[in-house]
N, C-alpha and C. Protein backbone atom coordinates (compact mmCIF):
# COMPACT_ATOMS: atom_id res chain seq x y z
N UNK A 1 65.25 96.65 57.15
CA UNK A 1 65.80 97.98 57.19
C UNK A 1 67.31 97.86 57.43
N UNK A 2 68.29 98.89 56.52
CA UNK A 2 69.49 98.44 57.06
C UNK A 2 69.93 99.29 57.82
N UNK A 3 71.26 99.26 58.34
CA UNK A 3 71.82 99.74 59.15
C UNK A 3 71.89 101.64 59.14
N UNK A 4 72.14 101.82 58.09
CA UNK A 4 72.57 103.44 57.48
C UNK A 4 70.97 103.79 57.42
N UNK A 5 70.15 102.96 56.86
CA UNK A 5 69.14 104.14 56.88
C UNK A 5 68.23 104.08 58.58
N UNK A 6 68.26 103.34 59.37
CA UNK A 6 68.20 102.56 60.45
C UNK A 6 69.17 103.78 61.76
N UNK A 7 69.95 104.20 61.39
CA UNK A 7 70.87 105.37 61.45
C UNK A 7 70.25 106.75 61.39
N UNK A 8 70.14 106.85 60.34
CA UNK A 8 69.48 108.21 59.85
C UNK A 8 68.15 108.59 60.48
N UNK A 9 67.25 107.82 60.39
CA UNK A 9 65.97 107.71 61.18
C UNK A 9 66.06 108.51 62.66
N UNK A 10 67.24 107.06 63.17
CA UNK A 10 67.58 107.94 64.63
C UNK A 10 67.77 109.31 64.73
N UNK A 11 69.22 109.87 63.98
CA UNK A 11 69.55 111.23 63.95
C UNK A 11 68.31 111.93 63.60
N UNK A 12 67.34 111.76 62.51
CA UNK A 12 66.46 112.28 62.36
C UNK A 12 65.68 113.29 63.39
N UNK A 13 65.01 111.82 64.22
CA UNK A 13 64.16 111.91 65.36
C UNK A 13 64.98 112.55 66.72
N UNK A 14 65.95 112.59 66.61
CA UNK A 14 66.90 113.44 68.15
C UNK A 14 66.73 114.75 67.77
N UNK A 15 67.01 114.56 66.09
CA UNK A 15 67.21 116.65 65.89
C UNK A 15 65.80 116.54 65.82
N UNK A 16 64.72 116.21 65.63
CA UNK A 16 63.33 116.35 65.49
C UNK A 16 62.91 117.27 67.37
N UNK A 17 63.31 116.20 68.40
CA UNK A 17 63.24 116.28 69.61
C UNK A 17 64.02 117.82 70.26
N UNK A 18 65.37 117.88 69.66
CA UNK A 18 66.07 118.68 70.16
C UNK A 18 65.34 119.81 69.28
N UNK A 19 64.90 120.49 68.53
CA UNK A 19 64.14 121.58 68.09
C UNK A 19 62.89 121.76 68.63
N UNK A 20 62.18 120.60 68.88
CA UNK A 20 61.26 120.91 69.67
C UNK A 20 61.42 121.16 71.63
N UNK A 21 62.42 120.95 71.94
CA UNK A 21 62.86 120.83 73.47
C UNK A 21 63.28 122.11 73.08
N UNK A 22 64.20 122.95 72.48
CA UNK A 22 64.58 124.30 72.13
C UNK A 22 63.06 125.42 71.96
N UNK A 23 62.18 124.72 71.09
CA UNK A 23 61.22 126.06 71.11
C UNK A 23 60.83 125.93 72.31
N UNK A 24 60.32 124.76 73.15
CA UNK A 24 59.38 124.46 74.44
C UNK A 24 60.15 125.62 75.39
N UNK A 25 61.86 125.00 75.49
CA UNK A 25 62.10 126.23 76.65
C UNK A 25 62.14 127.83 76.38
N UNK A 26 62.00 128.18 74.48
CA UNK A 26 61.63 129.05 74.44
C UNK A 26 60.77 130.17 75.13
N UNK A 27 59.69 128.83 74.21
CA UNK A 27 57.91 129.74 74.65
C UNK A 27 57.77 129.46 76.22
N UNK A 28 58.34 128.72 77.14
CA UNK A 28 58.05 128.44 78.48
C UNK A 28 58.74 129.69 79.55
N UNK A 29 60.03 129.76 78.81
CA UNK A 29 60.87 131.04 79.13
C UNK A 29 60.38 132.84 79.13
N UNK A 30 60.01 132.61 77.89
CA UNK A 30 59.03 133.91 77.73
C UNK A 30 57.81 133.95 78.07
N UNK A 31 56.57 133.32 78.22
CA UNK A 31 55.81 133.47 79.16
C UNK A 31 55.86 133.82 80.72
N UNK A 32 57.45 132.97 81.19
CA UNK A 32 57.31 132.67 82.56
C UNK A 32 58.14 134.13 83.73
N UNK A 33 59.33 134.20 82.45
CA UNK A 33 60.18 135.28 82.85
C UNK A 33 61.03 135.84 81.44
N UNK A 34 60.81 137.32 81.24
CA UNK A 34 61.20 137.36 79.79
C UNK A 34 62.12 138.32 80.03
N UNK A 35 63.17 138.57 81.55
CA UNK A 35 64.85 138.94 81.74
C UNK A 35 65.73 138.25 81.69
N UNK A 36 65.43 136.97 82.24
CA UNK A 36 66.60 136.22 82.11
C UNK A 36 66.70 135.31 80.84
N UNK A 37 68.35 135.84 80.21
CA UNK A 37 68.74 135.43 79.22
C UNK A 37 69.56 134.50 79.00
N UNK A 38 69.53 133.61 80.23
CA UNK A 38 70.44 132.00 79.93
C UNK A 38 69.48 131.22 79.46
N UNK A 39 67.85 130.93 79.97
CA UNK A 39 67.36 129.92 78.87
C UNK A 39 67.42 130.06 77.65
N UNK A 40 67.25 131.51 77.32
CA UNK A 40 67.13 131.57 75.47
C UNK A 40 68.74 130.78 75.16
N UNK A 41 69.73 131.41 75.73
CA UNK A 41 70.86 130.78 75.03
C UNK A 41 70.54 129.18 75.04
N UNK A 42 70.54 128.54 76.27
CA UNK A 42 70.39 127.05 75.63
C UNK A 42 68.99 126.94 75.14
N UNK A 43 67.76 127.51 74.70
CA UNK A 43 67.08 127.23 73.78
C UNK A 43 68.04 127.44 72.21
N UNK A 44 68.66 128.35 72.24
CA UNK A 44 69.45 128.27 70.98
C UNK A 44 70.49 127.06 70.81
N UNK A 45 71.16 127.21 71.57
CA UNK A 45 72.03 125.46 71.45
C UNK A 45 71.14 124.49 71.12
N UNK A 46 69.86 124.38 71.44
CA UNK A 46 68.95 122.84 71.36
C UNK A 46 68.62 123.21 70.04
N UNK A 47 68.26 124.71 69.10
CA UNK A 47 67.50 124.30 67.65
C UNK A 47 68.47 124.30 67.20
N UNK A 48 70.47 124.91 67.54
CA UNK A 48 70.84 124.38 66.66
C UNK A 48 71.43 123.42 66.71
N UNK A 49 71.53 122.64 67.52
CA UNK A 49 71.91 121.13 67.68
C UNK A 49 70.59 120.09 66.72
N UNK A 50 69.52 120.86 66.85
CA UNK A 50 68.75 119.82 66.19
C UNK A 50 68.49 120.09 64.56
N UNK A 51 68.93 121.74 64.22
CA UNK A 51 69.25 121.71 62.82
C UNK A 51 70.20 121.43 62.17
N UNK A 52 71.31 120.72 63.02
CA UNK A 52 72.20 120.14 62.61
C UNK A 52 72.02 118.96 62.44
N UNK A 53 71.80 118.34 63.11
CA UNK A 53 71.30 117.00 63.46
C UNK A 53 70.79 116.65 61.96
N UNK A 54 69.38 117.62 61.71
CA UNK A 54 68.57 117.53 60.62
C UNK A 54 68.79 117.11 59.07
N UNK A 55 70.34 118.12 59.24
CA UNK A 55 71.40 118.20 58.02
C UNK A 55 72.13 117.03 57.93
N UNK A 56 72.42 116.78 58.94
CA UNK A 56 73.18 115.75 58.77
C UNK A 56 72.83 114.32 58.24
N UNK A 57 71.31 114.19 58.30
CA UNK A 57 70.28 113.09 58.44
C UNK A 57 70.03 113.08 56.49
N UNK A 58 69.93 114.33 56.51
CA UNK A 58 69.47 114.60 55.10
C UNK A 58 70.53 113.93 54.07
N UNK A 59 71.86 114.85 54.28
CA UNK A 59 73.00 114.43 54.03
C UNK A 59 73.42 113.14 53.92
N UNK A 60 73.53 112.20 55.15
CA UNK A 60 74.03 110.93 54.87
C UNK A 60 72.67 109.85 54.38
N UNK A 61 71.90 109.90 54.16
CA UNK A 61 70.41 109.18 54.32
C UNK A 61 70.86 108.59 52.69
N UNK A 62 70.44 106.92 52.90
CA UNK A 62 71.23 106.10 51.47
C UNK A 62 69.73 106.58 50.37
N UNK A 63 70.92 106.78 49.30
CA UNK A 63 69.81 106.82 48.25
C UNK A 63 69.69 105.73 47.37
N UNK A 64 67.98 105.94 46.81
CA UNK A 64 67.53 104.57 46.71
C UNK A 64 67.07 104.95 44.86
């Protein structure tokens, strides 16, 4: 495996993580307490940190 796609994989799997850590404090947030509106904001920073992430993976990923 080389380096770049070895790369990509990683970024992959972080934005994979960070979208799923974003819905978790979602749905954990709204079950638990559904006034306070600072978890949703960093649930929003985490899906879009990890749909970026996603793009970016897509984007640089070597073609074969």
């Amino acid at each position: 495996m080389n380096p770049a796609a070895r790369h990509v994989s990683t970024v992959r799997i972080i934005g994979n993580l960070a979208l799923l850590a974003g819905l978790l404090v979602s749905v954990i947030t709204l079950s638990s307490d559904p006034g306070s509106a600072e978890p949703h904001v960093l649930a929003g920073f985490l899906v879009a940190t990890g749909i970026g992430l996603r793009i970016e993976a897509a984007i640089s990923s070597p073609r074969e």
